[in-house]
C-alpha atoms as a PDB file:
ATOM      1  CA  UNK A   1       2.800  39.682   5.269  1.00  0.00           C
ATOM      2  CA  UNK A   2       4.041  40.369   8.722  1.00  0.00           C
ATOM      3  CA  UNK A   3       0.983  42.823   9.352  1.00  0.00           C
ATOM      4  CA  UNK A   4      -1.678  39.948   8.009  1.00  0.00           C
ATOM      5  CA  UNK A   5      -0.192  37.599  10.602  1.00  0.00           C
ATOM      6  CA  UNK A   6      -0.301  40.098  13.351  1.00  0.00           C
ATOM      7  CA  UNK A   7      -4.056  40.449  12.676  1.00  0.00           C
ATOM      8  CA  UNK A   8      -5.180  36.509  12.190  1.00  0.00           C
ATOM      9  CA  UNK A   9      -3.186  36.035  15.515  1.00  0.00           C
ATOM     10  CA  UNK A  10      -4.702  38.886  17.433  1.00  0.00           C
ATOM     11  CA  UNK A  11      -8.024  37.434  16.018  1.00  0.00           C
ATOM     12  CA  UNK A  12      -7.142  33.556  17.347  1.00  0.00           C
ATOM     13  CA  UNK A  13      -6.096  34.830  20.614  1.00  0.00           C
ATOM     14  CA  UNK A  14      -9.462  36.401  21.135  1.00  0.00           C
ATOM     15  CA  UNK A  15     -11.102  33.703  20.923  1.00  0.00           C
ATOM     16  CA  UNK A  16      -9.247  31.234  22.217  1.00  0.00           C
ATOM     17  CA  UNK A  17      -8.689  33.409  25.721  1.00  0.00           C
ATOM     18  CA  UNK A  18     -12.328  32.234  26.141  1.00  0.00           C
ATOM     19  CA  UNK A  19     -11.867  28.996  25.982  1.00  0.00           C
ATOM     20  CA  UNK A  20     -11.708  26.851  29.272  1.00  0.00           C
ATOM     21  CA  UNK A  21      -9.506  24.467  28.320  1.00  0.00           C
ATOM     22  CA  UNK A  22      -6.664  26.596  27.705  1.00  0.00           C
ATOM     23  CA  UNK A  23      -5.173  29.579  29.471  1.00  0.00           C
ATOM     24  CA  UNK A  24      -3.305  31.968  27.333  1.00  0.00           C
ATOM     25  CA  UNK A  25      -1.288  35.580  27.294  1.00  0.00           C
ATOM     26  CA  UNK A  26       0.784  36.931  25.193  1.00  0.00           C
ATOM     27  CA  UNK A  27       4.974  37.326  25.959  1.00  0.00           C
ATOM     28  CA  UNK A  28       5.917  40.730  26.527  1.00  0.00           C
ATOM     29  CA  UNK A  29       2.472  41.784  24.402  1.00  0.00           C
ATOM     30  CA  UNK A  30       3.938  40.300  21.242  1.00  0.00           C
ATOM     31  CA  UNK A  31       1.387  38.680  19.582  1.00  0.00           C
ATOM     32  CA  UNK A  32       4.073  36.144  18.227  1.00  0.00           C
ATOM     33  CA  UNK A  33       5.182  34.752  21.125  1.00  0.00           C
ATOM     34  CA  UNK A  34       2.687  33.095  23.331  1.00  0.00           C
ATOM     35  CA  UNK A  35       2.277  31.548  26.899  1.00  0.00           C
ATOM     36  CA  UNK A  36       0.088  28.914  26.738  1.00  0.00           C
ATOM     37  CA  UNK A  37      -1.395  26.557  29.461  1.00  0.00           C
ATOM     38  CA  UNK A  38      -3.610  23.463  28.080  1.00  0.00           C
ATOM     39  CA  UNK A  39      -5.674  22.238  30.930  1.00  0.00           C
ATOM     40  CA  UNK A  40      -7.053  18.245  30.798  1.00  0.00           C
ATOM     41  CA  UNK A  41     -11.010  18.257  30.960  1.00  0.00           C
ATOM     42  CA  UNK A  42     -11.356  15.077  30.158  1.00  0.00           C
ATOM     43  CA  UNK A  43     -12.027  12.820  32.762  1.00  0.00           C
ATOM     44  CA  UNK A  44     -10.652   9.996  31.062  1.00  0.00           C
ATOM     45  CA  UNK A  45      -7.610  10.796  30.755  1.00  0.00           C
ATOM     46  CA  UNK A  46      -4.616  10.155  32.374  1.00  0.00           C
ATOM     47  CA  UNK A  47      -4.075  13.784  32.139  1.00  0.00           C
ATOM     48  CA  UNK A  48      -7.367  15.023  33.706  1.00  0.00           C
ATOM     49  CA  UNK A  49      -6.721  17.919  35.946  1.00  0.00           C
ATOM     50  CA  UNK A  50      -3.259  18.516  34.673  1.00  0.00           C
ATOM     51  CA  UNK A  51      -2.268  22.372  34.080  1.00  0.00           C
ATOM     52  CA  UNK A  52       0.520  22.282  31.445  1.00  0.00           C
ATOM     53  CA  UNK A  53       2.704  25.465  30.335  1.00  0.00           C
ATOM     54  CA  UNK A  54       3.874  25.495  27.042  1.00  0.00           C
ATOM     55  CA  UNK A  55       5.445  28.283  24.624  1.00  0.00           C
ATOM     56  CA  UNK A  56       4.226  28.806  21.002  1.00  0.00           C
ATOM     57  CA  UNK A  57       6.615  31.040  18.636  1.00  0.00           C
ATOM     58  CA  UNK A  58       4.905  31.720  15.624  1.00  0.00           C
ATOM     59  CA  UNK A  59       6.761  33.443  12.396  1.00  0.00           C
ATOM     60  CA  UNK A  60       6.457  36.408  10.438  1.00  0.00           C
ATOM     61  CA  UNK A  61       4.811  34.530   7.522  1.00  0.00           C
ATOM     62  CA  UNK A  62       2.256  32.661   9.501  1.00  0.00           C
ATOM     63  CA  UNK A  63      -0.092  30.771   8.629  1.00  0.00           C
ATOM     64  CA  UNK A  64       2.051  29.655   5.554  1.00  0.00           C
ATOM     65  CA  UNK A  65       4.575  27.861   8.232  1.00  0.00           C
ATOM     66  CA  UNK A  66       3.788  26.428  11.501  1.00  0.00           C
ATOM     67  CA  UNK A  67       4.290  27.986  14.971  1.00  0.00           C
ATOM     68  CA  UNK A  68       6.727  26.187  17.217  1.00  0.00           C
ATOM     69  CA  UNK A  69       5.729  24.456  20.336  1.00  0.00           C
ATOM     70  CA  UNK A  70       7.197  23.633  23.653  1.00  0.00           C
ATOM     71  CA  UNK A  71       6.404  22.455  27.053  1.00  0.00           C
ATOM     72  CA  UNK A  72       8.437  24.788  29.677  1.00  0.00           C
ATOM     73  CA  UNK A  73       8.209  21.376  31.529  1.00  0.00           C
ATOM     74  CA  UNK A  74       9.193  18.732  29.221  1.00  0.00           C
ATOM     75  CA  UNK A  75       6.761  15.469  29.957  1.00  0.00           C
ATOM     76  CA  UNK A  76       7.907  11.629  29.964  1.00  0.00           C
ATOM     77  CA  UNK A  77       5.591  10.874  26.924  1.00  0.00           C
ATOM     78  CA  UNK A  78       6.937   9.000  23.623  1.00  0.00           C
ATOM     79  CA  UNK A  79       6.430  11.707  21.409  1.00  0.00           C
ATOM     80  CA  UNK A  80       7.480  14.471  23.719  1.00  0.00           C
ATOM     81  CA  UNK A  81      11.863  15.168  23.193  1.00  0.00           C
ATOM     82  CA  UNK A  82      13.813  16.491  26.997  1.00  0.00           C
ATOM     83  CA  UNK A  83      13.726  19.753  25.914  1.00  0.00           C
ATOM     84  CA  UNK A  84       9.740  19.811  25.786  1.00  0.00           C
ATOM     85  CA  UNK A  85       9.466  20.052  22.054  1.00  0.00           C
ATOM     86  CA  UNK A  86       7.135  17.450  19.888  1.00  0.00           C
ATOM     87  CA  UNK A  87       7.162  15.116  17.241  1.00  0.00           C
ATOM     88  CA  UNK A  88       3.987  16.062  15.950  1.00  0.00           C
ATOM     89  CA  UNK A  89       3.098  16.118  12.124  1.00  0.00           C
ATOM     90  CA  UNK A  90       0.882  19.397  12.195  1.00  0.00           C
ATOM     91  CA  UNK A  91       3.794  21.438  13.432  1.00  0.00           C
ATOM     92  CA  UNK A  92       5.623  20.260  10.377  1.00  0.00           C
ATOM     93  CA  UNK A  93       6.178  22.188   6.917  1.00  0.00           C
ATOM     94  CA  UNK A  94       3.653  22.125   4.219  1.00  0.00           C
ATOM     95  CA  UNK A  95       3.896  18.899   1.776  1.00  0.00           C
ATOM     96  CA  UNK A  96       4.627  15.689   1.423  1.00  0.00           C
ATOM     97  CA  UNK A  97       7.873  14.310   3.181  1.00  0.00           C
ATOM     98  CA  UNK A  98       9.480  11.523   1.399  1.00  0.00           C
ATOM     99  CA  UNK A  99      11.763  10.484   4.220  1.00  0.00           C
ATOM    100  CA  UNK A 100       9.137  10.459   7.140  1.00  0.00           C
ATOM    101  CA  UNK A 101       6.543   9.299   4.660  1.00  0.00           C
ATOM    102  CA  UNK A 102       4.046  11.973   5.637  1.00  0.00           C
ATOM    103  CA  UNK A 103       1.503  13.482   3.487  1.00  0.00           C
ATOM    104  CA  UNK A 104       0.755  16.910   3.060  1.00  0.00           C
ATOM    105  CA  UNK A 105      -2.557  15.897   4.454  1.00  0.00           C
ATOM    106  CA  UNK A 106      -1.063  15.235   8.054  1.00  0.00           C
ATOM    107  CA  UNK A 107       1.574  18.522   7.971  1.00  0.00           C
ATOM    108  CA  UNK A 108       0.850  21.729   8.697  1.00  0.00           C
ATOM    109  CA  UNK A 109      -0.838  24.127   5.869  1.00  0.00           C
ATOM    110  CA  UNK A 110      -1.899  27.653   5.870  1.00  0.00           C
ATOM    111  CA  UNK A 111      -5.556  26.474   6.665  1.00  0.00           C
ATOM    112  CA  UNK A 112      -4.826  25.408  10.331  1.00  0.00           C
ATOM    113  CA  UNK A 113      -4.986  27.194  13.361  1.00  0.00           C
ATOM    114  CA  UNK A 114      -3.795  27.651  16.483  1.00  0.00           C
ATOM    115  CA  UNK A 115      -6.853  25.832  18.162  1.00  0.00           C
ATOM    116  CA  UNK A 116      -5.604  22.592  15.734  1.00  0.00           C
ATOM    117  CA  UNK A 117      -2.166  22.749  17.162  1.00  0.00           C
ATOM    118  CA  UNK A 118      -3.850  22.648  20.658  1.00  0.00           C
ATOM    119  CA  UNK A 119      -6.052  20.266  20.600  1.00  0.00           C
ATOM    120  CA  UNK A 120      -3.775  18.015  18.517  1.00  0.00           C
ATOM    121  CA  UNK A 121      -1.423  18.300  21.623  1.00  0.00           C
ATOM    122  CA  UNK A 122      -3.998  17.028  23.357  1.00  0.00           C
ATOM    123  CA  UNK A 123      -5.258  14.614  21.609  1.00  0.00           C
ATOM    124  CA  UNK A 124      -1.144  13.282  21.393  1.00  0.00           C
ATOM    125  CA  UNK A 125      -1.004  13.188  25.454  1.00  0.00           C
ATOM    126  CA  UNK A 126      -3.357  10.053  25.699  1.00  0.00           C
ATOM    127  CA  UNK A 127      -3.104   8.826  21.948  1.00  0.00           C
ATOM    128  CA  UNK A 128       0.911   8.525  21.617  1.00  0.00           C
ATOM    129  CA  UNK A 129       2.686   7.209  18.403  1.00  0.00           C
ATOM    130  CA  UNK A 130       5.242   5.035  19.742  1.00  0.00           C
ATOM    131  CA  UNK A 131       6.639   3.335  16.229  1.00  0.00           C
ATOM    132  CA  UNK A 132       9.091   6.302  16.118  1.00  0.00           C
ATOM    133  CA  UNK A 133       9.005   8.397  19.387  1.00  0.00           C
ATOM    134  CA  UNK A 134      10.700  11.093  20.287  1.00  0.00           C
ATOM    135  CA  UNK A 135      11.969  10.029  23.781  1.00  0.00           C
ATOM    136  CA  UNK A 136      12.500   5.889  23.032  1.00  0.00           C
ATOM    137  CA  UNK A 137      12.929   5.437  26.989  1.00  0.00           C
ATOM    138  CA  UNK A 138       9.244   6.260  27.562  1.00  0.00           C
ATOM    139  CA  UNK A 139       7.517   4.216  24.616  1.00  0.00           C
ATOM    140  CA  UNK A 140       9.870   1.288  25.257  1.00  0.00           C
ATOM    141  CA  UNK A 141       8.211   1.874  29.473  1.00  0.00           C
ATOM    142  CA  UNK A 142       4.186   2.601  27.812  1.00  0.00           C
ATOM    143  CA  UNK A 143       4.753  -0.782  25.866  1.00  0.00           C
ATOM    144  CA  UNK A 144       6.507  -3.018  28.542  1.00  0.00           C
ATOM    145  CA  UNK A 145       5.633  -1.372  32.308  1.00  0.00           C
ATOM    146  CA  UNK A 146       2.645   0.143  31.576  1.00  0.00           C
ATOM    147  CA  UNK A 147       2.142   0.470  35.301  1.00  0.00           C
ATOM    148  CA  UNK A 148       5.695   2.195  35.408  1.00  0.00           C
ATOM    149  CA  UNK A 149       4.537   4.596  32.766  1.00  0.00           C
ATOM    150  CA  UNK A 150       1.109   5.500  34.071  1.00  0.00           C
ATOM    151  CA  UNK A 151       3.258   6.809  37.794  1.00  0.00           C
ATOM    152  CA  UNK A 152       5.522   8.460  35.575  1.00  0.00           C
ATOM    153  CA  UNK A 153       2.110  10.081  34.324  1.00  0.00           C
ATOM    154  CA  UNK A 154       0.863  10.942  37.780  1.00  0.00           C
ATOM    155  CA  UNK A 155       4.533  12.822  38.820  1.00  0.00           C
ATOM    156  CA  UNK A 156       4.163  14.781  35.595  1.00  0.00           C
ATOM    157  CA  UNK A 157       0.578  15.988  36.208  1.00  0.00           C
ATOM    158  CA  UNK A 158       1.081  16.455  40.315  1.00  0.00           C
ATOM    159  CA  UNK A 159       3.714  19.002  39.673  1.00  0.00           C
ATOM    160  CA  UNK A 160       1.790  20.551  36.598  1.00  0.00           C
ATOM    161  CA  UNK A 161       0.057  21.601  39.209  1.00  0.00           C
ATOM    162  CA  UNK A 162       2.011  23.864  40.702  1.00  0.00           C
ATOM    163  CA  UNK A 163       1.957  25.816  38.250  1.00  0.00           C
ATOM    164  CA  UNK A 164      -1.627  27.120  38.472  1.00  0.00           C
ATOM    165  CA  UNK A 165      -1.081  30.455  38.972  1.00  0.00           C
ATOM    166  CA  UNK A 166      -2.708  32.069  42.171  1.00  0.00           C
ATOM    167  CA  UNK A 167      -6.302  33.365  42.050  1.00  0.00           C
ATOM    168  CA  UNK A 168      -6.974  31.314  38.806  1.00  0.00           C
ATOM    169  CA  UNK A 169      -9.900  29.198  39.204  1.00  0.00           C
ATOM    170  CA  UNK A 170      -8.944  25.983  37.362  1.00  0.00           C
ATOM    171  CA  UNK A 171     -11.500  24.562  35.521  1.00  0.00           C
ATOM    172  CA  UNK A 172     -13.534  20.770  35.761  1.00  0.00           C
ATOM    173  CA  UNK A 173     -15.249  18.376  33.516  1.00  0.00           C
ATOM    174  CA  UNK A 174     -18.072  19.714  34.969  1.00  0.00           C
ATOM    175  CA  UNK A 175     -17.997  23.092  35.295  1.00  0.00           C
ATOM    176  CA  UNK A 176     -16.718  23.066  31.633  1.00  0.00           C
ATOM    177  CA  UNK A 177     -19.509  21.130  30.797  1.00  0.00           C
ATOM    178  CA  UNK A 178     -21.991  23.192  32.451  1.00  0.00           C
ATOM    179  CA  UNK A 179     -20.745  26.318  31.069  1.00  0.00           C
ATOM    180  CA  UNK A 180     -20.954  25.345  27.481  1.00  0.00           C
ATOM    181  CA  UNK A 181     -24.288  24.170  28.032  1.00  0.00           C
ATOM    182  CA  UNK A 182     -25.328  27.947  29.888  1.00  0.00           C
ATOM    183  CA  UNK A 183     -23.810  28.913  25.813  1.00  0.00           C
ATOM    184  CA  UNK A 184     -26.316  26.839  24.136  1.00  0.00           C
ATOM    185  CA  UNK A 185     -23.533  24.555  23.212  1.00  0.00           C
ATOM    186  CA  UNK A 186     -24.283  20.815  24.285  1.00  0.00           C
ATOM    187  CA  UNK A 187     -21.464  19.216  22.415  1.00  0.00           C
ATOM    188  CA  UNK A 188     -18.843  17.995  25.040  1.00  0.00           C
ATOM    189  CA  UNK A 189     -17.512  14.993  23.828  1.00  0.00           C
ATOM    190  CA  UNK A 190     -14.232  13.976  24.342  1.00  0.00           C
ATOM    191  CA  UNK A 191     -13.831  11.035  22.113  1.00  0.00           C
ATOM    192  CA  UNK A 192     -12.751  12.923  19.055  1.00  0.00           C
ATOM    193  CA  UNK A 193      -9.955  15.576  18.974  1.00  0.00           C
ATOM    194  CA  UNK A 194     -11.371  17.020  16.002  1.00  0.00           C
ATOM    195  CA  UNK A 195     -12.161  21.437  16.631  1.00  0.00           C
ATOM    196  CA  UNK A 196     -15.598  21.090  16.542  1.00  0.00           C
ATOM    197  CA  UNK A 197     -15.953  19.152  19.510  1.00  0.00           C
ATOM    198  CA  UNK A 198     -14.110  21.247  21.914  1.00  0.00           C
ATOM    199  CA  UNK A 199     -16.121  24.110  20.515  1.00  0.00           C
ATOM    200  CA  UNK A 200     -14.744  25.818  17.324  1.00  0.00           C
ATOM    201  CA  UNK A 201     -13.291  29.352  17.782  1.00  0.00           C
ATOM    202  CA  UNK A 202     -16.094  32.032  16.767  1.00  0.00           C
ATOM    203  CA  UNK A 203     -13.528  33.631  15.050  1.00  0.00           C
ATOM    204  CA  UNK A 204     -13.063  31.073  12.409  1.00  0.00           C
ATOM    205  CA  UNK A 205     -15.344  32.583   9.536  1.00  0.00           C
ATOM    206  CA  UNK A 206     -13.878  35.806   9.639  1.00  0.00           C
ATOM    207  CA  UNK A 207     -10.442  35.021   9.924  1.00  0.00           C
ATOM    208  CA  UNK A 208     -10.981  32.709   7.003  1.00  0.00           C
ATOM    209  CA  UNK A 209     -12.393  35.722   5.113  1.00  0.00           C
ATOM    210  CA  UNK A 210      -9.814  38.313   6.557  1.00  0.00           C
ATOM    211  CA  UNK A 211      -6.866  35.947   5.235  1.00  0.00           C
ATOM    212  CA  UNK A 212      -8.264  35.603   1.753  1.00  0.00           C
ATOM    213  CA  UNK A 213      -8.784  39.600   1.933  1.00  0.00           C
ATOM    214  CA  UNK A 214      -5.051  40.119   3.270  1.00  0.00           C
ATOM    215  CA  UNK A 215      -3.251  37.289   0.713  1.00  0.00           C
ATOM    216  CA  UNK A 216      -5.202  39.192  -2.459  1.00  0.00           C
ATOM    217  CA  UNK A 217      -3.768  42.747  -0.949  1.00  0.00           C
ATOM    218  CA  UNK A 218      -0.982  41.465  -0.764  1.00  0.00           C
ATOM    219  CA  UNK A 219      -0.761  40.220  -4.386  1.00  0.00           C
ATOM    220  CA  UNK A 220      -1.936  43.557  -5.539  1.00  0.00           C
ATOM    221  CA  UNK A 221       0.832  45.435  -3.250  1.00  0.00           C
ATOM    222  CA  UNK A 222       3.418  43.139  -5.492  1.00  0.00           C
ATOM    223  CA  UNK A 223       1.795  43.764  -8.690  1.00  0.00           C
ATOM    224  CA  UNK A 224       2.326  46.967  -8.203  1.00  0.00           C
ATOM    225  CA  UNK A 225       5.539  47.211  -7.318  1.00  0.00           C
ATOM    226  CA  UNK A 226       6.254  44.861 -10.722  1.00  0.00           C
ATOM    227  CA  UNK A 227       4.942  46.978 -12.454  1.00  0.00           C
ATOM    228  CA  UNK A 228       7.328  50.491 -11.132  1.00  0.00           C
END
């Protein structure tokens, strides 16, 4: 199991390394322990230029359970706790939750990928839930002192910043935009946060096909040992 994860992630890390909106490397070249950076290219957000560092575990018997995410900067967002983790439904266990009232629908399942998890993040920044947040302080501000909230924004995002490491050339809306069209790929919208607008990963299809090759190996491997 722990050898079919170490391949799909290997495989999503490709891919997503050539991304632009993200800037990622791998912890002490463990390929379960990530350093991520998710960069704002949308010019409409509140977020747009922001460079923020995050850390994604990921365990042995991914994709069946959800990697674990957290900013190394926590940010004053409703759905974001002080330690920089998030209340986020895909980064919860498979099936339905009676308590929350989630559906297995809206939780993590073995289909999902890292690129969901990012880009769900993303989508969260400007699109918080704030009927049960994480940090109460900062939905009671977004609802009340919007104006508050928005500077509170702005202090997160200018000291993001410094966190761009040296040499790195951080991208734009439009150099983004203008490299994806150089690919052929004229899709930049950033109304929806589904994958296919920010570009699927190429790798999709074959991990897709690797994983259903790896999960029936591993059957056979425990047929096997059934039958001994």
């Amino acid at each position: 199991m722990a050898q079919s994860a170490e391949r799909m992630l290997m495989n999503e890390f490709k891919a997503l390394s050539k991304e632009t909106w993200t800037n990622i490397e791998l912890l002490n070249d463990n390929v379960f322990e990530w350093s991520v950076a998710l960069i704002v290219l949308n010019p409409d957000s509140l977020y747009y230029g922001g460079y923020f560092k995050a850390k994604l575990t990921f365990p042995k018997t991914y994709p069946f359970q959800p990697p674990d995410f957290q900013f190394i900067r926590p940010l004053y967002h409703p759905n974001i706790y002080p330690n920089g983790k998030l209340c986020i439904s895909i980064l919860h266990p498979p099936g339905d939750d009676e308590t929350s009232g989630e559906t297995a629908a809206e939780r993590w399942s073995p289909v999902q990928r890292v690129e969901s998890v990012l880009i769900s993040v993303l989508s969260l920044l400007d699109d918080p839930e704030v009927s049960s947040p994480a940090n109460v302080d900062a939905g009671v501000m977004l609802r009340n002192a919007p104006e508050q909230y928005t500077a509170r924004v702005k202090k997160d995002l200018d000291i993001s910043k410094g966190d761009i490491p040296k040499g790195f050339s951080m991208p734009t809306h439009e150099s983004a935009f203008k490299k994806k069209e150089d690919e052929g790929d004229f899709d930049m919208s950033w109304e929806d946060s589904d994958v296919e607008s920010f570009g699927g990963s190429e790798s999709d299809l074959d991990e897709d096909e690797e994983m259903d090759s790896d999960f029936e190996g591993d059957a056979d491997e425990d047929e096997d040992e059934d039958e001994k």
